[in-house]
N, C-alpha and C. Protein backbone atom coordinates (compact mmCIF):
# COMPACT_ATOMS: atom_id res chain seq x y z
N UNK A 1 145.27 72.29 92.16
CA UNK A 1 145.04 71.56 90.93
C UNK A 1 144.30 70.27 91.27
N UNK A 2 143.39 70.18 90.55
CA UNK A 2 142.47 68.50 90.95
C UNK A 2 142.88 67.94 89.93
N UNK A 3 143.30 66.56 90.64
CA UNK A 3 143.42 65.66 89.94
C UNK A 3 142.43 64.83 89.69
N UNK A 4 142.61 64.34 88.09
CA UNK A 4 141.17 63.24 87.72
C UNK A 4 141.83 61.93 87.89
N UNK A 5 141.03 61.42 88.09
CA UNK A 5 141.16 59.54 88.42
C UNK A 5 142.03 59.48 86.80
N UNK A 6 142.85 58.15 86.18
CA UNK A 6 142.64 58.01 84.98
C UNK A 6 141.41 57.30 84.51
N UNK A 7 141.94 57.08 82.83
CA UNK A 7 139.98 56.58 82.43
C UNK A 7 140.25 55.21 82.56
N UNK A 8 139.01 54.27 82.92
CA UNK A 8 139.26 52.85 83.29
C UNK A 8 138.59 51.91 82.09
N UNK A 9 139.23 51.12 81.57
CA UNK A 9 138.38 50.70 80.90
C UNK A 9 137.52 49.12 81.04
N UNK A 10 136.80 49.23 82.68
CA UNK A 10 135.82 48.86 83.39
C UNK A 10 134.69 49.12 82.94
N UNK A 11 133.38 48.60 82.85
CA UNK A 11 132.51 49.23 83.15
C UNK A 11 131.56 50.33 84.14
N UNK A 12 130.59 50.82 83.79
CA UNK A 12 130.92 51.99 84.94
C UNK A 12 130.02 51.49 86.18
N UNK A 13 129.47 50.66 86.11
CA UNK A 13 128.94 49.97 87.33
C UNK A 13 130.47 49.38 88.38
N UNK A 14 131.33 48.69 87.41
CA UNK A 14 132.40 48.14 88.29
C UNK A 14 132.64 48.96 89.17
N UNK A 15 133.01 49.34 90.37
CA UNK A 15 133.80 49.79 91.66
C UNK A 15 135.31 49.73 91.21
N UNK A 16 135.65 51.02 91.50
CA UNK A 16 137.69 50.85 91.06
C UNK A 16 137.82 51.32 91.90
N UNK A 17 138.84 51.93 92.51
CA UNK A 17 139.65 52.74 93.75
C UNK A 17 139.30 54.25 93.35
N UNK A 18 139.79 55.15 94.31
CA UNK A 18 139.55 56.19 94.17
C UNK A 18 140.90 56.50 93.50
N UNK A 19 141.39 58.18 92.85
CA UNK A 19 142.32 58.63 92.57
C UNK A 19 143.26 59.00 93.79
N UNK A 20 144.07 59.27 93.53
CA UNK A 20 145.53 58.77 95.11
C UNK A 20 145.26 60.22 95.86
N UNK A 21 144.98 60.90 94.78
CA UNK A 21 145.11 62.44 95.51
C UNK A 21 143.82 62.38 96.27
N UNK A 22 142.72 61.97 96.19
CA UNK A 22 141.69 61.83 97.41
C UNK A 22 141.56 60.48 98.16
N UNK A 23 142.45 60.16 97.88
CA UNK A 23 142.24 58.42 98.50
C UNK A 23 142.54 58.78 99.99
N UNK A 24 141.86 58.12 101.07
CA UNK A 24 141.92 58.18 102.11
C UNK A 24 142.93 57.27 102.60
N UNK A 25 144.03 57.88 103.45
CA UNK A 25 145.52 56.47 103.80
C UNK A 25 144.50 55.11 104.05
N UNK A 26 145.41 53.78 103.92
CA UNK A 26 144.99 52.71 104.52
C UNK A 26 145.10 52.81 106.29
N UNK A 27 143.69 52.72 107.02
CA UNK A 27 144.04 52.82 108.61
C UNK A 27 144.25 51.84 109.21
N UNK A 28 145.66 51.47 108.75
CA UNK A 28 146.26 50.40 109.11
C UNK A 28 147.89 50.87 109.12
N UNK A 29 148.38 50.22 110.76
CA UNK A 29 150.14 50.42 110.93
C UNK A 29 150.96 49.17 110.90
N UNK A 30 152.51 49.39 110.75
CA UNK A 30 153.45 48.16 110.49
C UNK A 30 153.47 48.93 111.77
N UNK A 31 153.75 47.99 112.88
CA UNK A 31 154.76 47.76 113.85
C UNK A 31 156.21 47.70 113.50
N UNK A 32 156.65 48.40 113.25
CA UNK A 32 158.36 48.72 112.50
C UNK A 32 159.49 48.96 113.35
N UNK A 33 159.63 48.72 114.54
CA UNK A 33 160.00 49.48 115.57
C UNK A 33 161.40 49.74 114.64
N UNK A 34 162.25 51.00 114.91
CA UNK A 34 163.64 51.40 114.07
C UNK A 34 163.29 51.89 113.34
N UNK A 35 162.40 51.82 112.39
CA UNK A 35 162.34 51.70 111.10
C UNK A 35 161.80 53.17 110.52
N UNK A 36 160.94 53.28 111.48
CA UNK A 36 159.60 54.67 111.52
C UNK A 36 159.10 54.79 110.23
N UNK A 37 158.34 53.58 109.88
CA UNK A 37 157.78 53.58 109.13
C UNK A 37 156.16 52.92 109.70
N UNK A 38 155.83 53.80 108.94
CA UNK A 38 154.23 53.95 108.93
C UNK A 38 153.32 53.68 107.79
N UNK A 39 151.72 53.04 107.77
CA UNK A 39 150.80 53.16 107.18
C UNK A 39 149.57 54.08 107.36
N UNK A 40 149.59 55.43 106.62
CA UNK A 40 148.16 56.11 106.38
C UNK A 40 148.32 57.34 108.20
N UNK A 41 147.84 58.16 108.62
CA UNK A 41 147.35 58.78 109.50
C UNK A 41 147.14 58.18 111.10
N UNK A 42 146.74 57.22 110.72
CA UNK A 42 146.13 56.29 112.17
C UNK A 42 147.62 55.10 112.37
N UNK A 43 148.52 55.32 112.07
CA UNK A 43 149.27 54.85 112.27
C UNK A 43 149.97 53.99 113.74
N UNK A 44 149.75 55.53 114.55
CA UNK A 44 149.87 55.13 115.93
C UNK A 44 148.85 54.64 116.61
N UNK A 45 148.21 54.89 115.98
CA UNK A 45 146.49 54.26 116.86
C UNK A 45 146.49 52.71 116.95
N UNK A 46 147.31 52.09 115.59
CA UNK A 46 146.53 50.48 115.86
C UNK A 46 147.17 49.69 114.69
N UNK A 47 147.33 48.87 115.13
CA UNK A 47 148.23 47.67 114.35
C UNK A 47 146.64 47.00 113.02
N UNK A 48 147.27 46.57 112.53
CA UNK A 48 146.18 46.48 111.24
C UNK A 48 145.93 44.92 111.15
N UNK A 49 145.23 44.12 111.72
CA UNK A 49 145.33 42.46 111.82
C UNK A 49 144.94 41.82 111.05
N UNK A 50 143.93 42.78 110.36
CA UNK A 50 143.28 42.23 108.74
C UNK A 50 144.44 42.29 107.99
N UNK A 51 145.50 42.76 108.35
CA UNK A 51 146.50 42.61 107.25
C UNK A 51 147.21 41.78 107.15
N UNK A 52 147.12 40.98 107.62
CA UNK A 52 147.86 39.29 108.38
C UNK A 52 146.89 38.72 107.94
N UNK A 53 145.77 38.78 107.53
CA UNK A 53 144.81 37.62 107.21
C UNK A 53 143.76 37.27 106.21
N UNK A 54 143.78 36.39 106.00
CA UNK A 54 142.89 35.94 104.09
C UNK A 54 141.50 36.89 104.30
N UNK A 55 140.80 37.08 103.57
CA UNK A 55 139.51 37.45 103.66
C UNK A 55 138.51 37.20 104.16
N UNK A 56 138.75 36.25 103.93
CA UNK A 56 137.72 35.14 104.74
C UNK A 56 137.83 35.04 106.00
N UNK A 57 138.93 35.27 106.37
CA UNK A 57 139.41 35.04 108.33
C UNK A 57 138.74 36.73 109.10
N UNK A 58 139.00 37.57 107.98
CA UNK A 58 138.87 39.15 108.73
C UNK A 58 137.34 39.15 109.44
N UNK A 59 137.15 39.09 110.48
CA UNK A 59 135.81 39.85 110.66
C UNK A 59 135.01 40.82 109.91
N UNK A 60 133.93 40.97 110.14
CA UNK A 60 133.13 42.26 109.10
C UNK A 60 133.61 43.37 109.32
N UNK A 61 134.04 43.69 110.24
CA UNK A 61 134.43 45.29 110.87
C UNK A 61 135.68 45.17 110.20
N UNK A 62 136.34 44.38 110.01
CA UNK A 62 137.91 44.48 109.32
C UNK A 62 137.66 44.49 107.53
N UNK A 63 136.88 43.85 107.08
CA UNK A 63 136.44 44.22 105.50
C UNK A 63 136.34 44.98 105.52
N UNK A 64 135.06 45.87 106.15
CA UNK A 64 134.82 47.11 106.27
C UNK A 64 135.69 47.98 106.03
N UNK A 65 136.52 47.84 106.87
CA UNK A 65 138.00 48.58 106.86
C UNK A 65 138.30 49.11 105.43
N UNK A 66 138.36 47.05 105.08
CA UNK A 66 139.49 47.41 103.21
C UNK A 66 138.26 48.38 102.75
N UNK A 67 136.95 47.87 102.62
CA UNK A 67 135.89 48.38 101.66
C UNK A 67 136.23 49.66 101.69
N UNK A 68 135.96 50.44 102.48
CA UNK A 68 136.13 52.07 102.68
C UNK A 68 136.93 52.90 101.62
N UNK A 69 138.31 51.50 101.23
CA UNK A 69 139.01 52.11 100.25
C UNK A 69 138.49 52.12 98.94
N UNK A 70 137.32 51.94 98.63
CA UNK A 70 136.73 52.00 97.39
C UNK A 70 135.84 52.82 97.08
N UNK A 71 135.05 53.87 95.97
CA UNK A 71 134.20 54.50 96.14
C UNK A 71 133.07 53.33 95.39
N UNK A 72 131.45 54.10 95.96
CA UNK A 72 130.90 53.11 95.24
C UNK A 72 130.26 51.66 95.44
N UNK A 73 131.24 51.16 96.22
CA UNK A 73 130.94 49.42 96.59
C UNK A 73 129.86 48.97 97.22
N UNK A 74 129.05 48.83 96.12
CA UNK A 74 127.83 48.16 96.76
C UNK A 74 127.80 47.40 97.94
N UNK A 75 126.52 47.09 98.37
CA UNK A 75 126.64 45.93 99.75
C UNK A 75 126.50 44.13 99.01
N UNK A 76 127.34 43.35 99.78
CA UNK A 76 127.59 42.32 99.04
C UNK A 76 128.77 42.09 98.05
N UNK A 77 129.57 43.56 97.67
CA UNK A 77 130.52 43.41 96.73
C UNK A 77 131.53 43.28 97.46
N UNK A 78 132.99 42.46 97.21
CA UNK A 78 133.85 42.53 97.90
C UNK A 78 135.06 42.88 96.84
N UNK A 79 136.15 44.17 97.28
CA UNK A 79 137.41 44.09 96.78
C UNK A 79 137.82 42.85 96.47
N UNK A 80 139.23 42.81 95.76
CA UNK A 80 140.50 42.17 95.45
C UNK A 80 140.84 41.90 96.85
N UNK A 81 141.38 40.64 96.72
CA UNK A 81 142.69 40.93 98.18
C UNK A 81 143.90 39.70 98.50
N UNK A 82 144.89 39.85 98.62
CA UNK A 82 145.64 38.68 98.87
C UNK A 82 145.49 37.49 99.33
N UNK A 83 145.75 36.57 98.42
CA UNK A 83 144.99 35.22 98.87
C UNK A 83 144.82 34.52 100.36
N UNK A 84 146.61 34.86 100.44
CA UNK A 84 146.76 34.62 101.90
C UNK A 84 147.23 35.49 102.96
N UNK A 85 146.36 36.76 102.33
CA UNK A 85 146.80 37.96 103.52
C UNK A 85 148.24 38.77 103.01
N UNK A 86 148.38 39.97 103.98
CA UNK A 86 149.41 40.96 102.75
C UNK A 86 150.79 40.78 103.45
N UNK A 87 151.03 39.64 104.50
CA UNK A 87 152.31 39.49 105.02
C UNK A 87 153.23 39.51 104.37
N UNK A 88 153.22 38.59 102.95
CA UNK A 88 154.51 38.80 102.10
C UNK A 88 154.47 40.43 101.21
N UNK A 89 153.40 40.76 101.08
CA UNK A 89 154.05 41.99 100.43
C UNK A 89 154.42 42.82 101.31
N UNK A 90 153.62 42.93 102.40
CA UNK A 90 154.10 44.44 103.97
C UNK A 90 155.86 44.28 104.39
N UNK A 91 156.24 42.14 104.20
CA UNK A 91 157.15 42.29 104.50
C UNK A 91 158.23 42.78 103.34
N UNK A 92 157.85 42.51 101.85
CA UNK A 92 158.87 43.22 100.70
C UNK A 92 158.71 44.86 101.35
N UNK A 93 157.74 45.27 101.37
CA UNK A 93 157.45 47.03 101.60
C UNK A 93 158.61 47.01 102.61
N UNK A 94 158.65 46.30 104.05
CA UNK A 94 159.56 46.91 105.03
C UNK A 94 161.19 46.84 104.30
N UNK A 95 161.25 45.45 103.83
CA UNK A 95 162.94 45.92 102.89
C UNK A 95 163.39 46.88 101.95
N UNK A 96 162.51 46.99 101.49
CA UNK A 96 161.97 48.11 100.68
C UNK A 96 162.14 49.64 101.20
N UNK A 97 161.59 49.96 102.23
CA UNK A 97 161.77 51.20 102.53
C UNK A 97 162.61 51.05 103.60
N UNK A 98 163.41 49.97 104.14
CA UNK A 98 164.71 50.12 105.02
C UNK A 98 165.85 50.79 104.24
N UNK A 99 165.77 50.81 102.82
CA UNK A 99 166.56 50.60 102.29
C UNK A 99 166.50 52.49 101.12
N UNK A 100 165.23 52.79 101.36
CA UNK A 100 164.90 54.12 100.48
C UNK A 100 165.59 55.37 101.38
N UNK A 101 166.06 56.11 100.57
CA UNK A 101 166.84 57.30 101.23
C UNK A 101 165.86 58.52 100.92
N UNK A 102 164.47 58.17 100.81
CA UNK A 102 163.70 59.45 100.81
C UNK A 102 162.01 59.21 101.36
N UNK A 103 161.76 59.88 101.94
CA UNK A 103 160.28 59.98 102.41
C UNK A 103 159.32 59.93 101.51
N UNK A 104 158.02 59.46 101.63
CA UNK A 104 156.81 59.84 100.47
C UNK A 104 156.20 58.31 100.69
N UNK A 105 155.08 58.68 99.54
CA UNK A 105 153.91 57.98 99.77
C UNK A 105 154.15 57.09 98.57
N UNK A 106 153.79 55.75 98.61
CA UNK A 106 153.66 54.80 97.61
C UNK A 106 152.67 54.31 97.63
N UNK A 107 151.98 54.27 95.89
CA UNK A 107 151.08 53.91 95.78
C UNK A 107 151.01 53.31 94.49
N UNK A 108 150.72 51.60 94.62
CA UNK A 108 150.55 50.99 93.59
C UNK A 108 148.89 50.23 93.40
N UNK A 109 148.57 50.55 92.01
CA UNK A 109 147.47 50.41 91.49
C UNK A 109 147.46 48.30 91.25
N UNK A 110 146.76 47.62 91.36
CA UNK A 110 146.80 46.09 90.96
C UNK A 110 145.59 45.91 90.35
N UNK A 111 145.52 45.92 88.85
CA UNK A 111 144.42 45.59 87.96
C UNK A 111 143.98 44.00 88.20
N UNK A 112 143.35 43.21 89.07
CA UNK A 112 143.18 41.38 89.30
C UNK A 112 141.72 41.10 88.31
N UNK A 113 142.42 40.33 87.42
CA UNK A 113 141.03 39.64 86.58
C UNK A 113 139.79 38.95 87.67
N UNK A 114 139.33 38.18 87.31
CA UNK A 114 138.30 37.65 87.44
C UNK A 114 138.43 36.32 88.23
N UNK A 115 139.45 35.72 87.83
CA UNK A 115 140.06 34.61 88.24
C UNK A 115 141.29 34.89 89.30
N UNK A 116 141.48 36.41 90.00
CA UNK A 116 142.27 36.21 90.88
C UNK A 116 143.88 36.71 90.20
N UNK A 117 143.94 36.51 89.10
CA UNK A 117 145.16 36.84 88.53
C UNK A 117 145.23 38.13 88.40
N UNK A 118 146.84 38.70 88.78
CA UNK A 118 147.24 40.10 88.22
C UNK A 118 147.29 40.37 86.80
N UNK A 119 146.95 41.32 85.97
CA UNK A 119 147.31 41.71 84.84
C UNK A 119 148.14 43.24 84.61
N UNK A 120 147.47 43.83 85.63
CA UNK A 120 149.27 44.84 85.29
C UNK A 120 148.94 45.58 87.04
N UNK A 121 150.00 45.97 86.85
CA UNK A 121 150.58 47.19 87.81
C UNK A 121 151.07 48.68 87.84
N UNK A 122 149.94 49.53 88.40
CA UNK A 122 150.77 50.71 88.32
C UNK A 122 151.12 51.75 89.26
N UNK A 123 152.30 52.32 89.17
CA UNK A 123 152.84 52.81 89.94
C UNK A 123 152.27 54.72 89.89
N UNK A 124 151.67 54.83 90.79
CA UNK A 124 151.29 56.50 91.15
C UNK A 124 152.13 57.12 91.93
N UNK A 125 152.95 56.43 92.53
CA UNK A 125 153.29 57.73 93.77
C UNK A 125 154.43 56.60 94.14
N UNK A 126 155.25 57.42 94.38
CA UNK A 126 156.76 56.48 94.89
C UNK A 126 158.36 57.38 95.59
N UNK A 127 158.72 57.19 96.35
CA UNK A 127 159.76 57.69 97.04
C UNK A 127 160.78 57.85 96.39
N UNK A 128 160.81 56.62 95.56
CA UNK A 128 162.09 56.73 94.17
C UNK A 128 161.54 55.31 93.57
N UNK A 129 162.26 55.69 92.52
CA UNK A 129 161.70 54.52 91.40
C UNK A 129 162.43 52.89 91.90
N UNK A 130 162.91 52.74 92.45
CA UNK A 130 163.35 51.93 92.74
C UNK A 130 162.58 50.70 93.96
N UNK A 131 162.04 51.60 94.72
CA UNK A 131 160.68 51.12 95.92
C UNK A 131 159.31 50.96 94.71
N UNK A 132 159.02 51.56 94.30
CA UNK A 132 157.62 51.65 93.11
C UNK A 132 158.12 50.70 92.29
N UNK A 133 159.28 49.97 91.35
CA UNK A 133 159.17 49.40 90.80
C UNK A 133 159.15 47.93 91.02
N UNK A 134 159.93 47.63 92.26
CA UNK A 134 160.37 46.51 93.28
C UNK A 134 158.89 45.92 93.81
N UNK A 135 157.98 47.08 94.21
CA UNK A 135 156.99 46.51 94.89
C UNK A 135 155.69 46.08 93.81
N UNK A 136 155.98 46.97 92.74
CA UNK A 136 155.05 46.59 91.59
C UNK A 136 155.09 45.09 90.97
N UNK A 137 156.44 44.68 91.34
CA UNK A 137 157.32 43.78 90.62
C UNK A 137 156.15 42.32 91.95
N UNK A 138 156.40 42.70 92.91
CA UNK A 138 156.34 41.90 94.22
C UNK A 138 155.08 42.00 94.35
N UNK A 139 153.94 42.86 93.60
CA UNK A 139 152.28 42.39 93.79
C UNK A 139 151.86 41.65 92.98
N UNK A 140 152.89 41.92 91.35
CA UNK A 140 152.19 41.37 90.43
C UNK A 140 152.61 39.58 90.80
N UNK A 141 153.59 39.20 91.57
CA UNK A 141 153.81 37.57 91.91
C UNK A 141 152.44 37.03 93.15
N UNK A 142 151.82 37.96 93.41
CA UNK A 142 151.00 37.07 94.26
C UNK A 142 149.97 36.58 93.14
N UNK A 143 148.68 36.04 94.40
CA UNK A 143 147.75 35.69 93.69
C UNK A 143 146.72 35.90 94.57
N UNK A 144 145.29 36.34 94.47
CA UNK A 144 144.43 37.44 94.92
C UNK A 144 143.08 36.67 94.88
N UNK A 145 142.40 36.91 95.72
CA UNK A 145 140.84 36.77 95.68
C UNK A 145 140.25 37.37 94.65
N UNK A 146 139.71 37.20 93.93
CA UNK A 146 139.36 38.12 93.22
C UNK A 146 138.02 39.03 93.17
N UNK A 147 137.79 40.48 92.91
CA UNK A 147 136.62 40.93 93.70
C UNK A 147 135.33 40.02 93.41
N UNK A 148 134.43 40.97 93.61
CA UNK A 148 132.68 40.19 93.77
C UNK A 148 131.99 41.21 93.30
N UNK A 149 131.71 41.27 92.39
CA UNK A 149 129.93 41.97 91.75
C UNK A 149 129.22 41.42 91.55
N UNK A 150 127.92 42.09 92.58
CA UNK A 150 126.78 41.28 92.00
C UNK A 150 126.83 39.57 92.56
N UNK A 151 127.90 39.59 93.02
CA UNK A 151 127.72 38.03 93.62
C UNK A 151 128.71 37.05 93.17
N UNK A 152 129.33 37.96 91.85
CA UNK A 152 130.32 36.71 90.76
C UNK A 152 131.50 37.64 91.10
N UNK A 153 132.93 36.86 90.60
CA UNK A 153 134.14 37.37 90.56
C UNK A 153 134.14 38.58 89.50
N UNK A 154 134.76 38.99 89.61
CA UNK A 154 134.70 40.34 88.71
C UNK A 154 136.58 40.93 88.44
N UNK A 155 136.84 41.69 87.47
CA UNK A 155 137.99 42.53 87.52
C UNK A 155 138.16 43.60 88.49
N UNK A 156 138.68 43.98 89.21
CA UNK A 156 138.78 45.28 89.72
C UNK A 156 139.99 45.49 90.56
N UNK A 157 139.96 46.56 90.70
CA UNK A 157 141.48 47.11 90.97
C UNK A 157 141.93 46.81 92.45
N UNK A 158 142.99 46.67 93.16
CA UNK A 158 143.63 46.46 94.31
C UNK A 158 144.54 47.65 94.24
N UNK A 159 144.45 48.30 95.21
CA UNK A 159 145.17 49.21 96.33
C UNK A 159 146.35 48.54 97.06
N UNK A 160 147.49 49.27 97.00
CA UNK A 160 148.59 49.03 97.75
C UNK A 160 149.09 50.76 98.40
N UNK A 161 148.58 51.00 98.93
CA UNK A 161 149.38 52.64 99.76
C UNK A 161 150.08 52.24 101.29
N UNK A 162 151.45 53.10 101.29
CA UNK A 162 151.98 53.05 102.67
C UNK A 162 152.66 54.36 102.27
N UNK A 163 153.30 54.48 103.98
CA UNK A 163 153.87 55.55 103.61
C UNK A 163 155.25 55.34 103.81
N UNK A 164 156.50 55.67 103.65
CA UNK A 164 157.99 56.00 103.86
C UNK A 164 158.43 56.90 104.62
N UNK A 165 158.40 56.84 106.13
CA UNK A 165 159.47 57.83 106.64
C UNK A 165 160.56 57.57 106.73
N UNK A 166 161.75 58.16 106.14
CA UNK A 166 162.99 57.56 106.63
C UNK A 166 163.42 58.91 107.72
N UNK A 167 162.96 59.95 107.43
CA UNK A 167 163.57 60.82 108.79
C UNK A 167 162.94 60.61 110.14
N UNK A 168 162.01 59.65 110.62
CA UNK A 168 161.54 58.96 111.99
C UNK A 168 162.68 58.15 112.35
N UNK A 169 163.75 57.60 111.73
CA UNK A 169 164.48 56.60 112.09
C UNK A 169 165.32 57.01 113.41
């Protein structure tokens, strides 16, 4: 069964994320030791350092990285991204899934205006409602770079995917 993206009501030049069912994992890992919890496929390969750090600090090869998660993204456009890096949310995610009694993939959608602000959150994919609603709860309190089209701030969506093993523990 293929799944369709939902409809956005972006323009269609804007860049949004892909739909979860083709979204490629984030190739980026928590160092979790106990925990066996993981981010995306490449997990064991490599600790994720852009994820510790503002946008501005990441090297090009580490944007690169986030960009990938977008279809579309022109050159010059930049995602959404945590103002000051995703430490406070990776660290809600690890309490979060210390605490989930089931495996699976979470994936929350972050609609960021123009100005950096969240306006909603949504939850696609979750281990139990309780991790999906907690962490939805815990993106919409940050505050975000906000993307770049064309050169200006723009609306567009932010990506949150990890994954939950609790049977690695």
């Amino acid at each position: 069964m293929t799944r369709t993206p939902p409809p956005s009501p972006l323009p269609a030049q804007v860049p949004t994320w892909r739909a979860p069912s083709c979204l490629p994992r984030l190739a980026t890992a928590l160092a979790l030791s106990g925990l066996g919890l993981a981010a995306g496929p490449a997990a064991a390969a490599r600790v994720g350092d852009e994820d510790y750090l503002r946008w501005d600090e990441m090297s090009a090869q580490q944007q690169a990285m986030v960009r990938e998660q977008y279809d579309a993204l022109p050159a010059g456009d930049e995602p959404p991204w945590p103002l000051n890096g995703r430490y406070r949310q990776l660290t809600t995610f690890r309490q979060l899934a210390a605490r989930s009694l089931r495996d699976g993939e979470l994936v929350v959608v972050v609609t960021v205006d123009a100005d950096g602000v969240p306006q909603k959150a949504r939850v696609f994919k979750t281990p139990d409602a309780e991790v999906g609603t907690a962490m939805a709860a815990q993106l919409m309190k940050d505050k975000y770079k906000p993307g770049k089209c064309h050169g200006q701030p723009c609306r567009m969506d932010y990506l949150f995917e990890m994954d939950v093993q609790v049977g690695a523990r």
